[in-house]
N, C-alpha and C. Protein backbone atom coordinates (compact mmCIF):
# COMPACT_ATOMS: atom_id res chain seq x y z
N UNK A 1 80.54 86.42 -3.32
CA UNK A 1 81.90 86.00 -3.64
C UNK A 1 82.67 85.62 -2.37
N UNK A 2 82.79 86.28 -1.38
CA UNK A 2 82.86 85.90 -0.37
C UNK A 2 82.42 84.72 0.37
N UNK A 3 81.79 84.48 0.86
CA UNK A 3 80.92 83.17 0.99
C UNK A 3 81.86 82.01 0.25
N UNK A 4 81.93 82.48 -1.23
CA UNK A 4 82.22 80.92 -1.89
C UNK A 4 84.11 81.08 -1.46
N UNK A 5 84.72 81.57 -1.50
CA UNK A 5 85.82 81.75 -0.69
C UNK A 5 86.05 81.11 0.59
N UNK A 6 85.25 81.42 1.40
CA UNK A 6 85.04 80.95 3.13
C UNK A 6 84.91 79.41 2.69
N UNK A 7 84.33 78.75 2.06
CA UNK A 7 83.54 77.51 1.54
C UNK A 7 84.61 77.08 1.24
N UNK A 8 85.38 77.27 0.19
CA UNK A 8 86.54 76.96 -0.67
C UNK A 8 87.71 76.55 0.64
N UNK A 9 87.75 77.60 1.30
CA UNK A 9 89.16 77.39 2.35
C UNK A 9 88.77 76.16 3.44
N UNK A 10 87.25 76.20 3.70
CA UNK A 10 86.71 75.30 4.60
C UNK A 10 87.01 73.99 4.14
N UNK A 11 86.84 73.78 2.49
CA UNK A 11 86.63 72.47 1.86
C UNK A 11 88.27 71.90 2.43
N UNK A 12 89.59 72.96 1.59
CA UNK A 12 90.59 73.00 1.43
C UNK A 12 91.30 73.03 3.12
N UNK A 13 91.00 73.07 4.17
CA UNK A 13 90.85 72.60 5.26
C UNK A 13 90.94 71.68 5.70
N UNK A 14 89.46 71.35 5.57
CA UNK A 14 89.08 69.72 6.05
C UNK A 14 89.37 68.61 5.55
N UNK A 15 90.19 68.77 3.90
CA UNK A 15 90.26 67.57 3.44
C UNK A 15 92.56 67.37 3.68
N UNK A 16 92.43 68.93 4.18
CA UNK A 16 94.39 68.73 4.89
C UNK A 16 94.11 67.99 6.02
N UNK A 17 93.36 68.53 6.95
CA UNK A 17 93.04 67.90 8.54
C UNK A 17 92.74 66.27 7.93
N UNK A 18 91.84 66.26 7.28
CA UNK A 18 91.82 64.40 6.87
C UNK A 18 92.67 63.81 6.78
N UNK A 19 93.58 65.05 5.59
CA UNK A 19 94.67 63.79 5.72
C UNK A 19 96.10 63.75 6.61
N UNK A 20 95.86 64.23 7.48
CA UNK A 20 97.29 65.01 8.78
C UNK A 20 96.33 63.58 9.70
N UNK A 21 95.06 63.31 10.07
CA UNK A 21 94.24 62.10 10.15
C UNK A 21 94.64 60.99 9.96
N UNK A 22 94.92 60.75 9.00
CA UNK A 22 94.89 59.86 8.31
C UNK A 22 96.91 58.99 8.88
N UNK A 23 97.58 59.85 8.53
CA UNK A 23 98.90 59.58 9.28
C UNK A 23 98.86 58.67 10.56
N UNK A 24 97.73 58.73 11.61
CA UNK A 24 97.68 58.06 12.47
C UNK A 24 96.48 56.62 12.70
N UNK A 25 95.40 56.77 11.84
CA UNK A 25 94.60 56.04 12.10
C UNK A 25 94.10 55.36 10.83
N UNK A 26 93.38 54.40 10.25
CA UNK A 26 93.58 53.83 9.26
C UNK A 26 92.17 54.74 7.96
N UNK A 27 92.38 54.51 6.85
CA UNK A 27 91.80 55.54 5.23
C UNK A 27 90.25 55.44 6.04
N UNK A 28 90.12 54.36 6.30
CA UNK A 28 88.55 54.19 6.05
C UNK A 28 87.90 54.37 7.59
N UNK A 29 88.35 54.45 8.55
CA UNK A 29 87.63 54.80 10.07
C UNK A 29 88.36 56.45 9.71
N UNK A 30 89.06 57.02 9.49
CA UNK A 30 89.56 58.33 9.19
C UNK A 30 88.37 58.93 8.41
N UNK A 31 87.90 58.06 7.31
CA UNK A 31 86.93 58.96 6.35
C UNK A 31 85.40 58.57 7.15
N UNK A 32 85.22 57.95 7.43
CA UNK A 32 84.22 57.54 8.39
C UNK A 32 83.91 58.33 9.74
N UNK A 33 84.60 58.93 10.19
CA UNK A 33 85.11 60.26 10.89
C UNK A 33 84.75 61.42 10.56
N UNK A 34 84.96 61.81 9.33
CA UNK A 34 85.18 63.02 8.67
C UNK A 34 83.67 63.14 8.03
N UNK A 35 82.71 62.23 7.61
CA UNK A 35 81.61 61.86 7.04
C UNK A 35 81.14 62.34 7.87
N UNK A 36 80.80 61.86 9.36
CA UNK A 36 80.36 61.77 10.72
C UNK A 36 80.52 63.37 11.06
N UNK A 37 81.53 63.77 10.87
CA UNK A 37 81.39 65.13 11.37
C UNK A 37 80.65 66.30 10.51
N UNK A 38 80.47 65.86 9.63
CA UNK A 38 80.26 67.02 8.15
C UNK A 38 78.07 66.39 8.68
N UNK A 39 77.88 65.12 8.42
CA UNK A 39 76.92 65.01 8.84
C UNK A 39 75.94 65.76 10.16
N UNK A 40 76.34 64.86 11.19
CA UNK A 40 75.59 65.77 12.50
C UNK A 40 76.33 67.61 12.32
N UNK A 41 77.11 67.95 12.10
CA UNK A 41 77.44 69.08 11.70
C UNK A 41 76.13 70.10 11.01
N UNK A 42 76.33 69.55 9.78
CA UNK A 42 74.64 69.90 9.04
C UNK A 42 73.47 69.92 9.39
N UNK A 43 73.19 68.62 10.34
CA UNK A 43 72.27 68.61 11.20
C UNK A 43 72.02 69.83 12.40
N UNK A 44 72.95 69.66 13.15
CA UNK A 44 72.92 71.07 14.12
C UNK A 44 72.69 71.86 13.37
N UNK A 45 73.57 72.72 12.44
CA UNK A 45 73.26 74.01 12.26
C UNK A 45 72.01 74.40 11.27
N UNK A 46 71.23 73.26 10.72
CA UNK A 46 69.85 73.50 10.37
C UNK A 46 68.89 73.47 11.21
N UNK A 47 69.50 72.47 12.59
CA UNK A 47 68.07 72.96 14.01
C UNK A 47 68.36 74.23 14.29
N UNK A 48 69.62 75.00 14.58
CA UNK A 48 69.95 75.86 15.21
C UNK A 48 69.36 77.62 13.94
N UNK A 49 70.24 77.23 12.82
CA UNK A 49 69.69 78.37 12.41
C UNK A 49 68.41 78.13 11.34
N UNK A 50 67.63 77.03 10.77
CA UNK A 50 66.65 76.68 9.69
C UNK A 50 65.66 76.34 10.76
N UNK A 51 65.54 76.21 11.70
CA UNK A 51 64.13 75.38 12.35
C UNK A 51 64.38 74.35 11.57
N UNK A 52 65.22 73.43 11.52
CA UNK A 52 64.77 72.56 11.26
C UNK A 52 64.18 71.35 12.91
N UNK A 53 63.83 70.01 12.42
CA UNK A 53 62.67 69.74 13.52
C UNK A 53 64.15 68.97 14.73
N UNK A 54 63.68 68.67 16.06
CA UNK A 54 64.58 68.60 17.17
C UNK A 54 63.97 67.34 17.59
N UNK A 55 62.95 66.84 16.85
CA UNK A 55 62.36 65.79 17.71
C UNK A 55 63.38 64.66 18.33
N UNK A 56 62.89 63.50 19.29
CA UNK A 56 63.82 62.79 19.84
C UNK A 56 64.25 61.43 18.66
N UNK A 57 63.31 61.34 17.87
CA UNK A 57 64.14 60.17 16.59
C UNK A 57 65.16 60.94 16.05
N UNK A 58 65.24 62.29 15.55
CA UNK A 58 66.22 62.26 14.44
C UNK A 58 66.89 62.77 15.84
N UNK A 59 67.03 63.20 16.87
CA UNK A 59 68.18 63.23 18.22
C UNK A 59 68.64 61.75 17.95
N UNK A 60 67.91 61.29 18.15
CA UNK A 60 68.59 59.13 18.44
C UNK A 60 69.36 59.18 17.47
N UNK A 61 68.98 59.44 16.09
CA UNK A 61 69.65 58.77 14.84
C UNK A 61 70.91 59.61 14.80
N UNK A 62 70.74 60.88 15.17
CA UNK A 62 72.23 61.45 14.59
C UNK A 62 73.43 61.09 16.19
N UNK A 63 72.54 60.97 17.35
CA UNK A 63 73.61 59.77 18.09
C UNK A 63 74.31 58.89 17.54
N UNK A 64 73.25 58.11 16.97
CA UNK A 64 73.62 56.65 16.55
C UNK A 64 75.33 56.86 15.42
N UNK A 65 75.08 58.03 14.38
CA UNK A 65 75.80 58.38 13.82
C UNK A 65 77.33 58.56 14.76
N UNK A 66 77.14 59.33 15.73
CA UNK A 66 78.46 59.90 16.58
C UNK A 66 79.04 58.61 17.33
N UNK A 67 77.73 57.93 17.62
CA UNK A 67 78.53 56.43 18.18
C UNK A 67 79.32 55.84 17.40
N UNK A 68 78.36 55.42 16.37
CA UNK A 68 79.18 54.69 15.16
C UNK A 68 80.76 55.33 15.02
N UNK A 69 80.67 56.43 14.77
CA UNK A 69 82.12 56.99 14.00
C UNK A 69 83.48 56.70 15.54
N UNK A 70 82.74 56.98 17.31
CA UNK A 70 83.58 56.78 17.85
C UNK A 70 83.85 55.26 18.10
N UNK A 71 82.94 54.11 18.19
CA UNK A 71 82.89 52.73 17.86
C UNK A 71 83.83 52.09 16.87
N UNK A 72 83.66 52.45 15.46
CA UNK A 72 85.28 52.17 14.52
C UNK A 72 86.48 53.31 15.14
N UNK A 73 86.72 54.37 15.74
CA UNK A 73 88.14 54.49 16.23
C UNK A 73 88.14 54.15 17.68
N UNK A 74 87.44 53.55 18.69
CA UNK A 74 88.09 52.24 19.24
C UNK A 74 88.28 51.00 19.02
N UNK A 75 87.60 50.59 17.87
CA UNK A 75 87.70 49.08 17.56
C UNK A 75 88.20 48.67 16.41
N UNK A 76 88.30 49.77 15.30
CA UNK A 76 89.05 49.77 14.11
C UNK A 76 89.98 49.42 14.52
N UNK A 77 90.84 48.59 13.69
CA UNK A 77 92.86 48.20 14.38
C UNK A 77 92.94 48.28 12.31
């Protein structure tokens, strides 16, 4: 029960911070952002606590991800 609580406030969180976000930068590089973080997010903490695998492709790809998201908030207008 707990757990789904922690989850609940996390959800109820991240989607205030989106939109306190959102006030300054435009819906769709904002959610593109927020995607980006929830993504490599998941990623880390399944190498870190699942074993999941570290090899250097899925390293490249979840770069590629963090570029992307900082690439539209310098070039998004």
């Amino acid at each position: 029960m707990a757990s789904l609580l922690v989850m609940s406030g996390g959800f109820v969180m991240s989607f205030a911070l989106l939109t306190i976000a959102m006030r300054s930068i435009s819906m769709g590089t904002a959610y593109a952002i927020w995607t980006a973080i929830g993504t490599v997010g998941g990623a880390v903490v399944g190498m870190i606590f699942y074993g999941e695998s570290r090899n250097w492709q899925r390293m490249l790809f979840i770069g590629m991800v963090v570029c992307s998201a900082v690439g539209l908030k310098l070039f998004g207008h």
